[in-house]
C-alpha atoms as a PDB file:
ATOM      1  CA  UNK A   1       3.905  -6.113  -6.346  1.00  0.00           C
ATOM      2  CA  UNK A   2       4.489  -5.959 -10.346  1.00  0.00           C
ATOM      3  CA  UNK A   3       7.652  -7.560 -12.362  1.00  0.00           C
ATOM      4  CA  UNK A   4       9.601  -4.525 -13.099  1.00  0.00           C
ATOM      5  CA  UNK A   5      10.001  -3.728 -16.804  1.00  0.00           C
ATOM      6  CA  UNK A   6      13.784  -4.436 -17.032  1.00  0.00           C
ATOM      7  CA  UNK A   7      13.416  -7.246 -14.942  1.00  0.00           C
ATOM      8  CA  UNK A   8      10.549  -8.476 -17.815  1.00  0.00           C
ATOM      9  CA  UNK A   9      12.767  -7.557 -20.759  1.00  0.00           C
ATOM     10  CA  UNK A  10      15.890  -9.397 -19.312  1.00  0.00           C
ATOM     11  CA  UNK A  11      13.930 -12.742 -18.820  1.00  0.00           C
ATOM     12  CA  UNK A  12      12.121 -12.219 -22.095  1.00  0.00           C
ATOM     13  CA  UNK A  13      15.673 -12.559 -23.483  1.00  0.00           C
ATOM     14  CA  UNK A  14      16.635 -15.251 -21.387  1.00  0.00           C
ATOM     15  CA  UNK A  15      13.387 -17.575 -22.603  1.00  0.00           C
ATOM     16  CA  UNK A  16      13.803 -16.401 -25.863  1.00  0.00           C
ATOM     17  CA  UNK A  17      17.907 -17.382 -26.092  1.00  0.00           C
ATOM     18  CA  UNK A  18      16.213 -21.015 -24.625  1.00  0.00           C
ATOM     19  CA  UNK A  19      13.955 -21.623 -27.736  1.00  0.00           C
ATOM     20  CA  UNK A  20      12.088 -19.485 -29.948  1.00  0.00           C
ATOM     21  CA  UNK A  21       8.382 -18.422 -28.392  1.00  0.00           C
ATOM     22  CA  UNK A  22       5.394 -16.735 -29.027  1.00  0.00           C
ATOM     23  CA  UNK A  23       3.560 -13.550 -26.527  1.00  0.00           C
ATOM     24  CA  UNK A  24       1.377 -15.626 -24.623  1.00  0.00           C
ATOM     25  CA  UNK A  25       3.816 -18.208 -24.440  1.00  0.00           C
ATOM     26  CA  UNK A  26       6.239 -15.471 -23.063  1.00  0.00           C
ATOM     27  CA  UNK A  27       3.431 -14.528 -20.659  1.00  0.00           C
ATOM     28  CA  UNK A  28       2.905 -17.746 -18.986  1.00  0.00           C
ATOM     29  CA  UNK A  29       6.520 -18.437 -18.570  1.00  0.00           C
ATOM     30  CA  UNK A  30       7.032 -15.559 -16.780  1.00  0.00           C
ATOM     31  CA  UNK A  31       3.744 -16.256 -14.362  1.00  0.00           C
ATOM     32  CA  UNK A  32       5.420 -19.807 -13.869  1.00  0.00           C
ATOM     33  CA  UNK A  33       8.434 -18.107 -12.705  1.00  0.00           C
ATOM     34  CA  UNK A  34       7.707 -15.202 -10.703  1.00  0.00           C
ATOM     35  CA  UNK A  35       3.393 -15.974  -9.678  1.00  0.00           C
ATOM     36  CA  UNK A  36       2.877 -12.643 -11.542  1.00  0.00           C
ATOM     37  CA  UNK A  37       1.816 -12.303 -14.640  1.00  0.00           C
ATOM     38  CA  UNK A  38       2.308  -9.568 -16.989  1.00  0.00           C
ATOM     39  CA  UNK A  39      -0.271  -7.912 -19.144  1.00  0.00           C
ATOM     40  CA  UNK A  40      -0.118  -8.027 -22.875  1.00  0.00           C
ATOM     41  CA  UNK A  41       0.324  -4.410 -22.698  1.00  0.00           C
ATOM     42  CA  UNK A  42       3.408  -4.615 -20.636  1.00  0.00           C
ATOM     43  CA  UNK A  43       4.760  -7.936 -23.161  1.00  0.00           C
ATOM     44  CA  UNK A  44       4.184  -7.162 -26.611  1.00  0.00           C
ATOM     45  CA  UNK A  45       5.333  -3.530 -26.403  1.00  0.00           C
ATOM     46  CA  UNK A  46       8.586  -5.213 -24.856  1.00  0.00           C
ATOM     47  CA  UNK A  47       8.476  -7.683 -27.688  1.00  0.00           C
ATOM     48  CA  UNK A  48       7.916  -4.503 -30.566  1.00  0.00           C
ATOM     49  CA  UNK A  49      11.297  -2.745 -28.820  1.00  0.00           C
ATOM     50  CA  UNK A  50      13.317  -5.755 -28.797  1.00  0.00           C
ATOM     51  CA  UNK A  51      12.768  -6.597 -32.133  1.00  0.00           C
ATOM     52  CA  UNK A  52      12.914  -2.463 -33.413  1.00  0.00           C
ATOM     53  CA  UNK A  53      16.591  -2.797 -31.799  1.00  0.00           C
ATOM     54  CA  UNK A  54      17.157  -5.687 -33.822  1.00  0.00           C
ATOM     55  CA  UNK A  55      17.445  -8.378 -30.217  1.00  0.00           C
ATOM     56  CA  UNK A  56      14.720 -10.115 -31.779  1.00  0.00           C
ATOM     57  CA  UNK A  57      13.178 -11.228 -35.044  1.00  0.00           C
ATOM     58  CA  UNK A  58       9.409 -12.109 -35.238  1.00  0.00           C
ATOM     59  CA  UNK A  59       7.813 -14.740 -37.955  1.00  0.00           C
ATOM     60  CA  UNK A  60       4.189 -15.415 -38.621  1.00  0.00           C
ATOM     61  CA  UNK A  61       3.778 -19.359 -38.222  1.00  0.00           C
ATOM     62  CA  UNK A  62       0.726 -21.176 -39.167  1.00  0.00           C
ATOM     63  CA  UNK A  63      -0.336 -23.603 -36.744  1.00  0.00           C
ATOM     64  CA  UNK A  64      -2.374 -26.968 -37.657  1.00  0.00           C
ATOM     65  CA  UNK A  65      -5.164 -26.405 -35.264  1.00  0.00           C
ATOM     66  CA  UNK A  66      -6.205 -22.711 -34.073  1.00  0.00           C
ATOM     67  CA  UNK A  67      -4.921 -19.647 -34.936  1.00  0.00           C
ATOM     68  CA  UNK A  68      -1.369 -18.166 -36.668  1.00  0.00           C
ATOM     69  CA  UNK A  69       1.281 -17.420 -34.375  1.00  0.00           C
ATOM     70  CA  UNK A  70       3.871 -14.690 -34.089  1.00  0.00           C
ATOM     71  CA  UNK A  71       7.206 -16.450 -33.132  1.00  0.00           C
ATOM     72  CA  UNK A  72       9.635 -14.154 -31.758  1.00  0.00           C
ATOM     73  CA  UNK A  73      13.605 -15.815 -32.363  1.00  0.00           C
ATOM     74  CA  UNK A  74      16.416 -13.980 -30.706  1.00  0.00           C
ATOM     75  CA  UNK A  75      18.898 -12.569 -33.033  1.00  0.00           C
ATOM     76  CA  UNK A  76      22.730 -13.216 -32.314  1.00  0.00           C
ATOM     77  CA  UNK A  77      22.717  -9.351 -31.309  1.00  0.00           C
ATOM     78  CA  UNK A  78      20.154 -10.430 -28.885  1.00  0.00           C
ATOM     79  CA  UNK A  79      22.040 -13.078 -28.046  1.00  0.00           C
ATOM     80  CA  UNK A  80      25.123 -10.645 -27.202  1.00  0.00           C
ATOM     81  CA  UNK A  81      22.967  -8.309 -24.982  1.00  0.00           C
ATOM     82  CA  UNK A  82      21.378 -11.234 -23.232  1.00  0.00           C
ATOM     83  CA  UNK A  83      24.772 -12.498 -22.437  1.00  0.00           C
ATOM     84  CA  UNK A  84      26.330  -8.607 -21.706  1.00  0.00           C
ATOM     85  CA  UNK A  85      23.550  -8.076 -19.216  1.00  0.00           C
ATOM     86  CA  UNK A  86      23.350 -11.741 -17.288  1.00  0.00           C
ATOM     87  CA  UNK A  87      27.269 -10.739 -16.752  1.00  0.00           C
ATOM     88  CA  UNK A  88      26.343  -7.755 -14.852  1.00  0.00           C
ATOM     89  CA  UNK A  89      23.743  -8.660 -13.435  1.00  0.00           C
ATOM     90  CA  UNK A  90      26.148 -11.823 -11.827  1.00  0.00           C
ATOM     91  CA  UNK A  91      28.517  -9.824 -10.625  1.00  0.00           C
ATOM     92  CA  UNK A  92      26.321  -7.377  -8.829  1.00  0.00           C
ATOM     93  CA  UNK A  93      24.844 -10.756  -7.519  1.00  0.00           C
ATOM     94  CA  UNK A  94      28.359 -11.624  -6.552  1.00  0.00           C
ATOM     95  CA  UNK A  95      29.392  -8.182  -5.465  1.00  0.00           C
ATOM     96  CA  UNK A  96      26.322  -8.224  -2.930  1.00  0.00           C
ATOM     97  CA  UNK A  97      26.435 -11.717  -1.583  1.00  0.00           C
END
């Protein structure tokens, strides 16, 4: 069975309100979570419409050893749908159990 794409944008938010992260980073925390892990072709165009609605901001870092990094930050718009949608998604928790 494959992570739904909501379910992947939702808990991209969620790791990214934690602490700001890079794709693969984004990838294996999701794996950790769920024992599934998403393809970069599910996560970065997730990552390209988060950002293009302005939830997101991304930043080139260069690292000391290997290669540059794209950090993705949330933005405090981000931070409002993140928080908008966890609501919900509570009370339908709530509502069903």
């Amino acid at each position: 069975m494959r992570c739904p794409s909501g379910f992947i944008k939702f808990h991209t938010l969620k790791l990214l309100n934690e602490k700001p992260r890079y794709g693969y980073e984004i990838i294996k925390a999701i794996e950790r979570k769920t024992n599934k892990r998403p393809s970069q072709g599910i996560i970065y165009p997730i990552l390209h419409e988060l950002e293009k609605n302005g939830f997101v901001e991304a930043q080139w870092h260069m690292e000391e050893k290997g290669p540059s990094r794209k950090y993705y930050f949330i933005t405090d718009k981000g931070h409002e749908e993140f928080e908008k949608v966890h609501k919900k998604l509570m009370e339908a928790f709530n509502a069903l159990f």
